[in-house]
Structures are given as C-alpha cells and as structure tokens.
PDB file of N, CA and C in Angstrom:
ATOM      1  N   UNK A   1      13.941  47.913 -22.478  1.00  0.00           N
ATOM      2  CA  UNK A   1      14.175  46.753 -23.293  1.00  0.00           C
ATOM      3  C   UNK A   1      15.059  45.734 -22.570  1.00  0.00           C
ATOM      4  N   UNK A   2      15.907  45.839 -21.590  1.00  0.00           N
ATOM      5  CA  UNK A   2      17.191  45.240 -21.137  1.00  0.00           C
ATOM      6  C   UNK A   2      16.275  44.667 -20.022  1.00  0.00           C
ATOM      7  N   UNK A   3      15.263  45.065 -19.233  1.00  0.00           N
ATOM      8  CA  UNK A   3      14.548  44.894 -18.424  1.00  0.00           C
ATOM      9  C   UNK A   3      13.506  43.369 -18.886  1.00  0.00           C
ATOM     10  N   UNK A   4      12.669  43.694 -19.608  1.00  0.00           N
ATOM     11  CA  UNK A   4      12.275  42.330 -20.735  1.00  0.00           C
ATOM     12  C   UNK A   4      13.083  41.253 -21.031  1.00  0.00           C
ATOM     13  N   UNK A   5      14.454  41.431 -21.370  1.00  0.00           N
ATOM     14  CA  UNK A   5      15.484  40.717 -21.712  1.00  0.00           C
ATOM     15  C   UNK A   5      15.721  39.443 -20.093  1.00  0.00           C
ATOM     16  N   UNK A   6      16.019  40.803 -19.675  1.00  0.00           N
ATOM     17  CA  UNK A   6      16.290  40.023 -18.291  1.00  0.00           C
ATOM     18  C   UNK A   6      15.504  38.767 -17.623  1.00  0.00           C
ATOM     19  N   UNK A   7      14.115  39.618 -17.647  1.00  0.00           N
ATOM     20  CA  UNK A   7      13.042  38.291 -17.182  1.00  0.00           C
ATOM     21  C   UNK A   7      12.671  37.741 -17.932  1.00  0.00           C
ATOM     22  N   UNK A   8      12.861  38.018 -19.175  1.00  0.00           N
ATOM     23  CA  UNK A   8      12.576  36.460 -20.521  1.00  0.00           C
ATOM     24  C   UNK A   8      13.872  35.609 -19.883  1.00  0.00           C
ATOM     25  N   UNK A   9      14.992  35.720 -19.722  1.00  0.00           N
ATOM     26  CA  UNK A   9      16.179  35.038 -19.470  1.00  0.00           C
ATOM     27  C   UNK A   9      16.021  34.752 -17.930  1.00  0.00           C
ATOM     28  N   UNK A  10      15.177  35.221 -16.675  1.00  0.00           N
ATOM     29  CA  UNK A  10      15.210  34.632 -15.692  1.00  0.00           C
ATOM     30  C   UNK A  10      13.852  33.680 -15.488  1.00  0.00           C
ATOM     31  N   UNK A  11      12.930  33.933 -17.000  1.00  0.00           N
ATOM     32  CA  UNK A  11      11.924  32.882 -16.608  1.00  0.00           C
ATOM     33  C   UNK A  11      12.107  31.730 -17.703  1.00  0.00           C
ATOM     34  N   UNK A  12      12.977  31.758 -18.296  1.00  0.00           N
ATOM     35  CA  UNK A  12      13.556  30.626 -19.117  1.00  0.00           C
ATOM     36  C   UNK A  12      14.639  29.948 -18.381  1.00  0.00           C
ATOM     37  N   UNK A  13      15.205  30.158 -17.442  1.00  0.00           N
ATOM     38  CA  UNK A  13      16.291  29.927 -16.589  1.00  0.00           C
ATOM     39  C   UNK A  13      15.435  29.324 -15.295  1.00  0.00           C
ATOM     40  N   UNK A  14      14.238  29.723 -15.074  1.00  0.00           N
ATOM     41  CA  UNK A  14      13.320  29.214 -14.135  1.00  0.00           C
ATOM     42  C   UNK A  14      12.295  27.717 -14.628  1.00  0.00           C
ATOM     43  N   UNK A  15      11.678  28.509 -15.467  1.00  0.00           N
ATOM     44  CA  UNK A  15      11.282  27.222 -16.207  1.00  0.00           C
ATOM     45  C   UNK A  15      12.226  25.778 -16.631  1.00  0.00           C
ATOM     46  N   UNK A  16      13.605  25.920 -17.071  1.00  0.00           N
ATOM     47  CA  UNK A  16      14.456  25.116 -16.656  1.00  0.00           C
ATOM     48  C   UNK A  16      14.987  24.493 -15.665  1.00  0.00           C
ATOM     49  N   UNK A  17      14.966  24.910 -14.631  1.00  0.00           N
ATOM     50  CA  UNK A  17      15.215  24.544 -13.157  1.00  0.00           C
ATOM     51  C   UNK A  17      14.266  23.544 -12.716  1.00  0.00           C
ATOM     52  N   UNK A  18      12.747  23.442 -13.296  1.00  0.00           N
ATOM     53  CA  UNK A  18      11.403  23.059 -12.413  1.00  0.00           C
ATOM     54  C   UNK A  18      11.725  21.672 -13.363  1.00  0.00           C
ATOM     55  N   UNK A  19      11.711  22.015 -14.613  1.00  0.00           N
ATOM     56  CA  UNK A  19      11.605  21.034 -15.623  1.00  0.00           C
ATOM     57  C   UNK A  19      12.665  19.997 -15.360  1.00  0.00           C
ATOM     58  N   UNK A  20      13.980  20.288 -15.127  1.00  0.00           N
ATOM     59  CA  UNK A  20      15.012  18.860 -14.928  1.00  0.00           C
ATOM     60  C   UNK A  20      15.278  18.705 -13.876  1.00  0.00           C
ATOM     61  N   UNK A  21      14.573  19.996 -12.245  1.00  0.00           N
ATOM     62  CA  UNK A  21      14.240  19.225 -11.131  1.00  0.00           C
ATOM     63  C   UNK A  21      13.332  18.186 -10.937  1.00  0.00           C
ATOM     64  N   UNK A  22      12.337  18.347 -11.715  1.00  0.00           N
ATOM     65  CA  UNK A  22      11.106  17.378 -11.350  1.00  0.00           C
ATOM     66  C   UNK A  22      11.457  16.224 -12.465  1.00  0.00           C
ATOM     67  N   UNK A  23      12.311  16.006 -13.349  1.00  0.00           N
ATOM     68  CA  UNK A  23      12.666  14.823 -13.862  1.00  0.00           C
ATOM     69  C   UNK A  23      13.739  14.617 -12.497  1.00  0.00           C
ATOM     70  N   UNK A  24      14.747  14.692 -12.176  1.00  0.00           N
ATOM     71  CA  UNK A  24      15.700  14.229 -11.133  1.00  0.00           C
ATOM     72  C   UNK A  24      14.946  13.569 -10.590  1.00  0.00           C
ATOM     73  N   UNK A  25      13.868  14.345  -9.593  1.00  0.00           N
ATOM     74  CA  UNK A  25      13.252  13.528  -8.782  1.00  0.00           C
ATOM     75  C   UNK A  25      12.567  12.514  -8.677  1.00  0.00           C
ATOM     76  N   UNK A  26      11.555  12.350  -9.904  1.00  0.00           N
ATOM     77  CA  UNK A  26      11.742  10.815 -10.379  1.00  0.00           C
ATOM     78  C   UNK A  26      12.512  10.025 -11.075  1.00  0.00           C
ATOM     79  N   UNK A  27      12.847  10.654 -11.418  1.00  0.00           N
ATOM     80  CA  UNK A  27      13.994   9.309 -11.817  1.00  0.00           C
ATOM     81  C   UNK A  27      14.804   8.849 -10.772  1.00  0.00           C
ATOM     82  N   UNK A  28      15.229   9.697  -9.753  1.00  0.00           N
ATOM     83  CA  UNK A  28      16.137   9.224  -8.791  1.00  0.00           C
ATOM     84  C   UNK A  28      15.163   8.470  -7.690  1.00  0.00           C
ATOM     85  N   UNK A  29      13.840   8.930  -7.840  1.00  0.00           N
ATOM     86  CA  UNK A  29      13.328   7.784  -6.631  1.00  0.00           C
ATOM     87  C   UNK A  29      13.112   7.023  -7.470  1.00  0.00           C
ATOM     88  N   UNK A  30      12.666   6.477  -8.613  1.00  0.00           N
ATOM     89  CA  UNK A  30      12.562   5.234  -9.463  1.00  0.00           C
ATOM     90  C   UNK A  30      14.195   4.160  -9.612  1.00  0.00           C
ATOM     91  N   UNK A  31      15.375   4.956  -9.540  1.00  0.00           N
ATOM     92  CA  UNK A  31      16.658   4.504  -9.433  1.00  0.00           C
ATOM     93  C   UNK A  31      16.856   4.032  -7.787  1.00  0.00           C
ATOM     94  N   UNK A  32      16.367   5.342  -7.080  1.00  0.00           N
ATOM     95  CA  UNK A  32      16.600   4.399  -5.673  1.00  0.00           C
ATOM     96  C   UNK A  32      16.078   3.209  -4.979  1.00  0.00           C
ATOM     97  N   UNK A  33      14.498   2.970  -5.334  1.00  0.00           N
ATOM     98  CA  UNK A  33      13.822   2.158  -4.888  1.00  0.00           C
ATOM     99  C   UNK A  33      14.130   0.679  -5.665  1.00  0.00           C
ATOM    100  N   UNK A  34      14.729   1.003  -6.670  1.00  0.00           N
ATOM    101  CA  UNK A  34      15.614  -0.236  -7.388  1.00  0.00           C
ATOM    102  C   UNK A  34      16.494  -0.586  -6.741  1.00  0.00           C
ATOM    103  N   UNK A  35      17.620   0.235  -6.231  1.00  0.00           N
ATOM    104  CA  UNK A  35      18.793   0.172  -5.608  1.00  0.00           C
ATOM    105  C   UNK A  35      18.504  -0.207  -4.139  1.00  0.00           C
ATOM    106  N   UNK A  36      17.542   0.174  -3.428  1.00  0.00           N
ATOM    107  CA  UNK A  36      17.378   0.186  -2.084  1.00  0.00           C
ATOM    108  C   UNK A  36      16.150  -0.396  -1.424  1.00  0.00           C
ATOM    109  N   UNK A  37      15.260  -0.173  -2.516  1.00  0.00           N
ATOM    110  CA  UNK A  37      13.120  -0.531  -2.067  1.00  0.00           C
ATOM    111  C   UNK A  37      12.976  -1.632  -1.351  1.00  0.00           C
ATOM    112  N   UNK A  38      13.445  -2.972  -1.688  1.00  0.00           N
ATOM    113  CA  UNK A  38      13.532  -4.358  -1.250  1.00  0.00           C
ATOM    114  C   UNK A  38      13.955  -4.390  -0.003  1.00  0.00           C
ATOM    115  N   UNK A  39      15.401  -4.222   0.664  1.00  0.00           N
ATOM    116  CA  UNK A  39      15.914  -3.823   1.770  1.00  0.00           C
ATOM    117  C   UNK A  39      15.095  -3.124   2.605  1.00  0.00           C
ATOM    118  N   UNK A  40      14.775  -1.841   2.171  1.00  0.00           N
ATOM    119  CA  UNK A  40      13.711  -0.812   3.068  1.00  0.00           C
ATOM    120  C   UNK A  40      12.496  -1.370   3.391  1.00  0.00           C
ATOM    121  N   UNK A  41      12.043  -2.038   2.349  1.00  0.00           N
ATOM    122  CA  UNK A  41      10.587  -3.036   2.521  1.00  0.00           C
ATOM    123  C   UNK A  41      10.070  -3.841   3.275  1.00  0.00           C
ATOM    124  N   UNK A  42      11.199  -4.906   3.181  1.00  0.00           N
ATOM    125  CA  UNK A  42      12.212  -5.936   4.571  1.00  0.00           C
ATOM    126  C   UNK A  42      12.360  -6.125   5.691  1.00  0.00           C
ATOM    127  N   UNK A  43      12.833  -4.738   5.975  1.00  0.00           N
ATOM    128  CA  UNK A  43      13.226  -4.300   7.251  1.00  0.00           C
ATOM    129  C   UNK A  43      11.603  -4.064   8.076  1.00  0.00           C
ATOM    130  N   UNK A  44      11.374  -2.844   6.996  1.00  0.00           N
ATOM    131  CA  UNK A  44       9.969  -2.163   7.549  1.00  0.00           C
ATOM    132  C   UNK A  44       8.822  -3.649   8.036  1.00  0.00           C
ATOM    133  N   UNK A  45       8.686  -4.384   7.130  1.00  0.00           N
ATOM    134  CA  UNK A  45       8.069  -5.677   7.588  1.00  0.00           C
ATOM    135  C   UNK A  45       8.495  -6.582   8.422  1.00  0.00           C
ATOM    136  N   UNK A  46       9.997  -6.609   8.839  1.00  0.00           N
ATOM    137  CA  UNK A  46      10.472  -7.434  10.356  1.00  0.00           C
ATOM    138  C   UNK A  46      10.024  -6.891  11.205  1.00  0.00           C
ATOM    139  N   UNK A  47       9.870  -5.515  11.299  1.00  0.00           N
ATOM    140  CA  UNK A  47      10.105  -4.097  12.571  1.00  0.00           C
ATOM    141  C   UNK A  47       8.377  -4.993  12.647  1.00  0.00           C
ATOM    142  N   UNK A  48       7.418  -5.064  11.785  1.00  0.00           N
ATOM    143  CA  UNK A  48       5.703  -4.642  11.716  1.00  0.00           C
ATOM    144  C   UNK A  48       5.335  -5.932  12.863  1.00  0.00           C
ATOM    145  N   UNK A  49       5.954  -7.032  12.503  1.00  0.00           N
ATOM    146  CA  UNK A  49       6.012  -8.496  12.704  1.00  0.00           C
ATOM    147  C   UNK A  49       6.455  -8.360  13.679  1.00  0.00           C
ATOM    148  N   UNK A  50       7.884  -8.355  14.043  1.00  0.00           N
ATOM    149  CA  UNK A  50       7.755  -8.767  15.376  1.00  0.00           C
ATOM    150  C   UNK A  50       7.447  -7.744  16.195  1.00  0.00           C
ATOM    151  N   UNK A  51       6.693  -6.475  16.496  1.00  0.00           N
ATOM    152  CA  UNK A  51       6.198  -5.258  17.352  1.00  0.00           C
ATOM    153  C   UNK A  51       4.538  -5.624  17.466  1.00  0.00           C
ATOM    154  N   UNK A  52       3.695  -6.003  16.199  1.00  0.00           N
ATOM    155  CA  UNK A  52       2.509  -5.695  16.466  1.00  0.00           C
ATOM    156  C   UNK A  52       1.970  -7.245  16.481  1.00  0.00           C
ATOM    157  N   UNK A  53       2.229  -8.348  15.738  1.00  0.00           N
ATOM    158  CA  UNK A  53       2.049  -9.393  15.749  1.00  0.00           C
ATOM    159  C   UNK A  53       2.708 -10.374  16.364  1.00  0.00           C
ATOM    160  N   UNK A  54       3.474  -9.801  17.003  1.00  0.00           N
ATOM    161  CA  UNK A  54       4.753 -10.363  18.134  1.00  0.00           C
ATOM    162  C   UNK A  54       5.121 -11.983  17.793  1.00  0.00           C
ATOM    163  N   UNK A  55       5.634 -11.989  16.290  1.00  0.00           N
ATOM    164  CA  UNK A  55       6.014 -13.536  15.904  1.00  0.00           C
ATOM    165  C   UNK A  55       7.427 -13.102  14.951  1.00  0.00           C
ATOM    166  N   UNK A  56       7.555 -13.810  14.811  1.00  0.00           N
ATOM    167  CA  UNK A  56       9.254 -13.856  13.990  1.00  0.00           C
ATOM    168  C   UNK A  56       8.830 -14.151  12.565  1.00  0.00           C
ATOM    169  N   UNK A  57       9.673 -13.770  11.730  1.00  0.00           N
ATOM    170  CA  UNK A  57       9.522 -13.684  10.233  1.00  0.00           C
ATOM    171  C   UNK A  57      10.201 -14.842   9.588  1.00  0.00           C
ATOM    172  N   UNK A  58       9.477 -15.657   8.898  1.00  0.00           N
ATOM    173  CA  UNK A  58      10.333 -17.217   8.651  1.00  0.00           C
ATOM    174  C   UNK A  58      10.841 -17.109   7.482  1.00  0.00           C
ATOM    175  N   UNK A  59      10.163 -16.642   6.212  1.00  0.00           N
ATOM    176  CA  UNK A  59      10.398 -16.085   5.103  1.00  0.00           C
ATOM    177  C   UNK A  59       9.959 -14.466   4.554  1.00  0.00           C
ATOM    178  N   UNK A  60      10.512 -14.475   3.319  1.00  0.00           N
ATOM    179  CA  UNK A  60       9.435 -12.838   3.257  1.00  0.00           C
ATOM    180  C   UNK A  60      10.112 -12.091   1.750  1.00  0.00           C
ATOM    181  N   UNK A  61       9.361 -11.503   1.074  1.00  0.00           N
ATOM    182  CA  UNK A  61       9.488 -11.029  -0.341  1.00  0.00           C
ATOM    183  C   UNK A  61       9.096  -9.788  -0.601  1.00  0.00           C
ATOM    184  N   UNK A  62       9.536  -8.924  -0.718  1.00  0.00           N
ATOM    185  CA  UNK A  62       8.827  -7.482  -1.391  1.00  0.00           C
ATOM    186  C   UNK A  62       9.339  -7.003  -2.652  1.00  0.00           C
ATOM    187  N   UNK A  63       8.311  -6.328  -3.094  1.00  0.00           N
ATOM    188  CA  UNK A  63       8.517  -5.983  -3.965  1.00  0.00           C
ATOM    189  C   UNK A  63       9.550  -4.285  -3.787  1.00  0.00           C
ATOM    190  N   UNK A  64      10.327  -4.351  -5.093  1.00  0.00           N
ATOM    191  CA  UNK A  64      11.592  -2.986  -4.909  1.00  0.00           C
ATOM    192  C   UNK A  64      10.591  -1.907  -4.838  1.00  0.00           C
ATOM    193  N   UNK A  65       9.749  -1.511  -6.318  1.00  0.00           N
ATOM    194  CA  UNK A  65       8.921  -0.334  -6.991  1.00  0.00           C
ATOM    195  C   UNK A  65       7.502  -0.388  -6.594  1.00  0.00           C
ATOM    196  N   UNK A  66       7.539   0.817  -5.810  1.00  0.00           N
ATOM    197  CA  UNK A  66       6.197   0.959  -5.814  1.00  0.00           C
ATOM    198  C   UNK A  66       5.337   1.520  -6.994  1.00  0.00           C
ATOM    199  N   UNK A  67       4.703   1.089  -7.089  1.00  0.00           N
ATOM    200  CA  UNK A  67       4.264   0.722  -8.878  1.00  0.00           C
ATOM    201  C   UNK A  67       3.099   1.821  -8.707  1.00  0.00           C
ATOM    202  N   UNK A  68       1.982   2.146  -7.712  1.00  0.00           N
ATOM    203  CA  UNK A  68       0.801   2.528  -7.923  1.00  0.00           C
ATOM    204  C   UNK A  68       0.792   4.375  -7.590  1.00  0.00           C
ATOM    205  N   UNK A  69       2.135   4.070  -6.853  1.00  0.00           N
ATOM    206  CA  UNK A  69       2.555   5.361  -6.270  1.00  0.00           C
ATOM    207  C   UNK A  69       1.528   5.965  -4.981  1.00  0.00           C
ATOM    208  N   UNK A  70       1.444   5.164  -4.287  1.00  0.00           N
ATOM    209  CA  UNK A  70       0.619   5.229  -2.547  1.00  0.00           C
ATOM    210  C   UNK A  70       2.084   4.984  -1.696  1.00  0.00           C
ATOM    211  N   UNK A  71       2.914   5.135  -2.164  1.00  0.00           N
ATOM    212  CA  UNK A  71       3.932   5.102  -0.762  1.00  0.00           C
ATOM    213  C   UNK A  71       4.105   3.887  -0.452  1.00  0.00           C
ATOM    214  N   UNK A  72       3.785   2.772  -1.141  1.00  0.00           N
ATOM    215  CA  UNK A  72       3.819   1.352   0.100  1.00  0.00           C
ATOM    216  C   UNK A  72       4.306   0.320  -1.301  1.00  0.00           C
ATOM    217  N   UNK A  73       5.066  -0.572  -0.909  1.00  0.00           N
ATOM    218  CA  UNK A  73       5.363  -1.971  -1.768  1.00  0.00           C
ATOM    219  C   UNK A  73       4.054  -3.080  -1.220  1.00  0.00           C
ATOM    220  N   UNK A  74       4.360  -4.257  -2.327  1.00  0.00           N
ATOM    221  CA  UNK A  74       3.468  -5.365  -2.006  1.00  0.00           C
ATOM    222  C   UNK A  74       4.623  -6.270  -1.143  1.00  0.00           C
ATOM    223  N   UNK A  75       4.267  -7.168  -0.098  1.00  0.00           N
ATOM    224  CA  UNK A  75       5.143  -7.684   0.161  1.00  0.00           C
ATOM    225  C   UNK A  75       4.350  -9.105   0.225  1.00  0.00           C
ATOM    226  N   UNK A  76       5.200 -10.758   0.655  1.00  0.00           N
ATOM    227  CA  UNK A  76       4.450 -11.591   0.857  1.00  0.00           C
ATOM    228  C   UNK A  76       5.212 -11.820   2.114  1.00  0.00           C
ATOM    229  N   UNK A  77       4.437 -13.165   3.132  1.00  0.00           N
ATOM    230  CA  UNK A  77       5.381 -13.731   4.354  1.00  0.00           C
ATOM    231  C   UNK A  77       4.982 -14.883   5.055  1.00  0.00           C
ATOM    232  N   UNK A  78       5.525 -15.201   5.644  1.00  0.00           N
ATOM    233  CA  UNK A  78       5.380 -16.204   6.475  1.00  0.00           C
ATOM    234  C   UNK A  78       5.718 -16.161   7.814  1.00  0.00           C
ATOM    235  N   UNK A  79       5.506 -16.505   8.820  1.00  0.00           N
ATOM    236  CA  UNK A  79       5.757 -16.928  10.094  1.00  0.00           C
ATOM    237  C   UNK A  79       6.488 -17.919  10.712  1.00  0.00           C
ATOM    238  N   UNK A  80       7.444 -17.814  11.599  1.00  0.00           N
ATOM    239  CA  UNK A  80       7.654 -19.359  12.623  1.00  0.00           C
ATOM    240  C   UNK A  80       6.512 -19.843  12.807  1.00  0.00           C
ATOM    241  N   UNK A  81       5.524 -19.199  13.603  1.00  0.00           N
ATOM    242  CA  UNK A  81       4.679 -19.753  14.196  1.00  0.00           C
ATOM    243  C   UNK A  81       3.210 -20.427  13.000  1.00  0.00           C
ATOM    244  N   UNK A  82       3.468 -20.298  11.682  1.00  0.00           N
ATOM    245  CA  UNK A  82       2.614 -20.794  10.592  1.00  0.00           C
ATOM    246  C   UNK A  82       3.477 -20.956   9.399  1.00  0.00           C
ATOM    247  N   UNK A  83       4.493 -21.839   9.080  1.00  0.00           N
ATOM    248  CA  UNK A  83       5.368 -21.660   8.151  1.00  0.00           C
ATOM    249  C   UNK A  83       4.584 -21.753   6.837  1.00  0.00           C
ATOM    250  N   UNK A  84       3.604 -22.458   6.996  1.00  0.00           N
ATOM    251  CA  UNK A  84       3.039 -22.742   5.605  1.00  0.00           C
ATOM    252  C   UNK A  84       1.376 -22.065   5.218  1.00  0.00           C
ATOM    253  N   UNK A  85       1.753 -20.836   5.795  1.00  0.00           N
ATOM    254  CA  UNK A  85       0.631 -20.051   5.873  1.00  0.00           C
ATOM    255  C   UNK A  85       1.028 -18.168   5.275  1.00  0.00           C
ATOM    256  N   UNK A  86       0.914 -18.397   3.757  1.00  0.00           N
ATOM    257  CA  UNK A  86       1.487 -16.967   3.199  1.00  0.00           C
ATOM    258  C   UNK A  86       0.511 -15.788   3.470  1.00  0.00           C
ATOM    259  N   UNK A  87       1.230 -14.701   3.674  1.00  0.00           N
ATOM    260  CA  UNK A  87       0.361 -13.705   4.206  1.00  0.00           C
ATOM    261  C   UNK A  87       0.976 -12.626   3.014  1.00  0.00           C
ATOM    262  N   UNK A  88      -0.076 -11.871   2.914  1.00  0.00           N
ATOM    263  CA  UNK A  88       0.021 -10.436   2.146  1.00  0.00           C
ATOM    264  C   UNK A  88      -0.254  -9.619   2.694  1.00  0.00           C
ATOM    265  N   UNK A  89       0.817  -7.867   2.653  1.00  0.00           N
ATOM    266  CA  UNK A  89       0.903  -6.785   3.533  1.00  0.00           C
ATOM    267  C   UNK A  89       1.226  -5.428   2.824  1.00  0.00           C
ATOM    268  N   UNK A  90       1.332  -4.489   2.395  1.00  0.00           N
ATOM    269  CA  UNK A  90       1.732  -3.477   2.302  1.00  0.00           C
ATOM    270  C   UNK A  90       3.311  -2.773   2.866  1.00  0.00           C
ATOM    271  N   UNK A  91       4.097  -2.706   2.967  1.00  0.00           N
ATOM    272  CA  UNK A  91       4.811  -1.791   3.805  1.00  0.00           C
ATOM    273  C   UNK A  91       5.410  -0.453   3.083  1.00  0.00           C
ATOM    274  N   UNK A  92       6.489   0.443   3.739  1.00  0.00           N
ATOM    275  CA  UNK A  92       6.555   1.527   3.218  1.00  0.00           C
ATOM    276  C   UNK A  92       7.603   1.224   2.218  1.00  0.00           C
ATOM    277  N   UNK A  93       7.848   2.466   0.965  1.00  0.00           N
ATOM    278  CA  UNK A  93       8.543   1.735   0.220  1.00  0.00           C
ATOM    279  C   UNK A  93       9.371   3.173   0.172  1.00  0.00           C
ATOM    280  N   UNK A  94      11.244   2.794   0.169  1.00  0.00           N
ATOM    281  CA  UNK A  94      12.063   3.595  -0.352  1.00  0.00           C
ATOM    282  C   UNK A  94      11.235   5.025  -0.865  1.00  0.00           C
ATOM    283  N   UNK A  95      11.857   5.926  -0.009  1.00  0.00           N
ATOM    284  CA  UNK A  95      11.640   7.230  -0.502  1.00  0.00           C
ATOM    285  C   UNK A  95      11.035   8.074  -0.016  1.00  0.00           C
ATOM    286  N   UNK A  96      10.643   9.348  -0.171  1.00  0.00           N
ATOM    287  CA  UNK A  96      10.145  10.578   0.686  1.00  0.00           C
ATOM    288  C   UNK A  96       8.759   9.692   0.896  1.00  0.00           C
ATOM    289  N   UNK A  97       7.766   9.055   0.571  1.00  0.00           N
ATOM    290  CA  UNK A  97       6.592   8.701   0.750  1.00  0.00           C
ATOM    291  C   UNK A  97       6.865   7.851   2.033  1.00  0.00           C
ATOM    292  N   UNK A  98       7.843   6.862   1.747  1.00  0.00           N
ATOM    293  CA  UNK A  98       8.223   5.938   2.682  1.00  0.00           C
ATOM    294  C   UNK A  98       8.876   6.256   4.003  1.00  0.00           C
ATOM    295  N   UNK A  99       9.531   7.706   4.009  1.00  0.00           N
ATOM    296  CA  UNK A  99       9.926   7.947   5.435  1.00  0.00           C
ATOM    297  C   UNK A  99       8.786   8.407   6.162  1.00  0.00           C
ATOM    298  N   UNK A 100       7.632   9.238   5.368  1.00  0.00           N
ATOM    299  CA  UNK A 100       6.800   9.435   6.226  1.00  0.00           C
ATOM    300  C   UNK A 100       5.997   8.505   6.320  1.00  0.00           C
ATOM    301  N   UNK A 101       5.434   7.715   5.508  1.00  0.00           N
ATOM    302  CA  UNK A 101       4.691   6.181   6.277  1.00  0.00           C
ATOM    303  C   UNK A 101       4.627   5.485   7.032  1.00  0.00           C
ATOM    304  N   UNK A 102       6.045   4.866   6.864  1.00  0.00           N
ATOM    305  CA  UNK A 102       6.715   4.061   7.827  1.00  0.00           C
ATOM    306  C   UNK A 102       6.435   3.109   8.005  1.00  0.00           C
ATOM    307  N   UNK A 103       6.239   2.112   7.962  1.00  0.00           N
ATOM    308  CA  UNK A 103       5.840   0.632   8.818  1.00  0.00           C
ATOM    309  C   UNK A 103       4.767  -0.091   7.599  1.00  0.00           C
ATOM    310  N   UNK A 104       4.340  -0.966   7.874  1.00  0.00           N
ATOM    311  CA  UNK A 104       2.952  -1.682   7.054  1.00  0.00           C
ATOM    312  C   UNK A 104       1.810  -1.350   7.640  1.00  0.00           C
ATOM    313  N   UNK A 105       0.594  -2.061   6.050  1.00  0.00           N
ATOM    314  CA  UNK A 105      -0.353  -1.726   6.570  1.00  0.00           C
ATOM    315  C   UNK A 105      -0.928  -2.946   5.934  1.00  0.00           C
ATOM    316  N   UNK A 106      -1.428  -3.325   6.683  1.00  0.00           N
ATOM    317  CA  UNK A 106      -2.544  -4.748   6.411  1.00  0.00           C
ATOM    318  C   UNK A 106      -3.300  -4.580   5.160  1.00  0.00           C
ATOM    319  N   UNK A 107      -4.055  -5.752   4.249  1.00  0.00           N
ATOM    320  CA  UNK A 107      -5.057  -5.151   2.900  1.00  0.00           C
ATOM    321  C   UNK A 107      -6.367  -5.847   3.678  1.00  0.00           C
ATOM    322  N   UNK A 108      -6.321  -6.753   4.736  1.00  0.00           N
ATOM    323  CA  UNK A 108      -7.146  -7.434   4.978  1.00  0.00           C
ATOM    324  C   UNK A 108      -7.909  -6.514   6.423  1.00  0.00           C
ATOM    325  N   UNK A 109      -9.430  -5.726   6.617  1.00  0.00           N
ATOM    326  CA  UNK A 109      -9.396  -5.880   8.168  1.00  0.00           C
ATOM    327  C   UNK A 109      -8.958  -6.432   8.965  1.00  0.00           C
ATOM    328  N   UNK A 110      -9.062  -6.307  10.059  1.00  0.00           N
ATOM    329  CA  UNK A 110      -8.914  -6.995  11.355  1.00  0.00           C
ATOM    330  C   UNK A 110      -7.702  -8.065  11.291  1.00  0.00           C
ATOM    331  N   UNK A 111      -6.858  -8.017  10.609  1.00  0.00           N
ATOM    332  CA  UNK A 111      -5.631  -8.887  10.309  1.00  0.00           C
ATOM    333  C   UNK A 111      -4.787  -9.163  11.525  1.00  0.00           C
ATOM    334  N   UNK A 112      -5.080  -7.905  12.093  1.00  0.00           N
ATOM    335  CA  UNK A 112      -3.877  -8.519  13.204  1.00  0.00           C
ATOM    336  C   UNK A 112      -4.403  -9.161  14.305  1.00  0.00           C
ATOM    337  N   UNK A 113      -5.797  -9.192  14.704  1.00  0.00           N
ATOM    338  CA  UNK A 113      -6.642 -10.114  15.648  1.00  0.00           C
ATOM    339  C   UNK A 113      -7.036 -11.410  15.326  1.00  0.00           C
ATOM    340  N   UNK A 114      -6.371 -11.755  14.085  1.00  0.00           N
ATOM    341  CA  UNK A 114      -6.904 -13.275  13.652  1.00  0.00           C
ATOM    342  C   UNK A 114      -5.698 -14.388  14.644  1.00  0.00           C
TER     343      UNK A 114
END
C-alpha cells in the first residue's frame, strides 16, 4: 500500500513539474522577446546587411514577438545605397529558436542578386 502511495505522490509531483515547466517556458520566451526580440532582431539584420548584401543599414524596424512561432520576426529596411527603397526580411527572433537560426532570411527569391 505505501508503495502505491509513493508513486501516486511521485507521479503527481511529476506531472507538476512538466505542467509549470512548460508554462515557464513560454511565458518567459513571450516576456523575453518583449524585453529583448527588437534588439536581437536589429542586430541579426545589421550582421545580414552588411556580410551578404555588403551595404549599410540607413533605417530599420522589427518586430519584438514572433507571432507565427517559425523562429524569425518580420522586419522592414532601408539602405544607404537606396534610402527610399523599403525592403522586407525575416530575421531570427529572441530565444532558443533564434540562437539556432541565426541571421535572416529573405521572403522574396533571389533577393540578394537583385
């Protein structure tokens, strides 16, 4: 009987663990990417710009939350070299998705040969 007891009380003690780990974890990447997404977004899109498209970033906007949950923010931008020419990009957004992503990703083919 003490035996039963035990693993009713270590799988209620388990089942608790999964349940307000896996709330933490979103909520804390939904809190971080508030706190941090924009910045991380930012960056990740200066690094994309000036490495693969080798131009400087004149303006530029991202979004904090990645909303669709693919790992990536929407971002918008512009160029020195086209100030009045807005571009739309992807990059990685705050969080375990985003460290392994890393960088942007174009929505358009062939974007970076235009």
């Amino acid at each position: 009987m003490n035996k039963i007891k035990l693993f009713l009380v270590l799988g209620a003690i388990g089942f608790f663990v999964v349940v307000v780990g896996t709330f933490l974890l979103t909520a804390g990447r939904t809190v971080g990417q508030s706190l941090f997404g924009r910045d991380f977004a930012e960056g990740q899109l200066r690094d994309y710009v000036s490495s693969v498209l080798r131009q400087e970033v004149n303006g530029l906007k991202c979004q904090a939350v990645d909303s669709d949950g693919n790992g990536y923010v929407a971002c918008d931008y512009t160029t020195s070299g086209q100030p009045n020419v807005p571009r739309s990009i992807e990059c990685a957004a705050w969080g375990m998705d985003g460290f392994l992503n890393r960088g942007c990703k174009t929505r358009l083919p062939n974007f970076g040969n235009q």
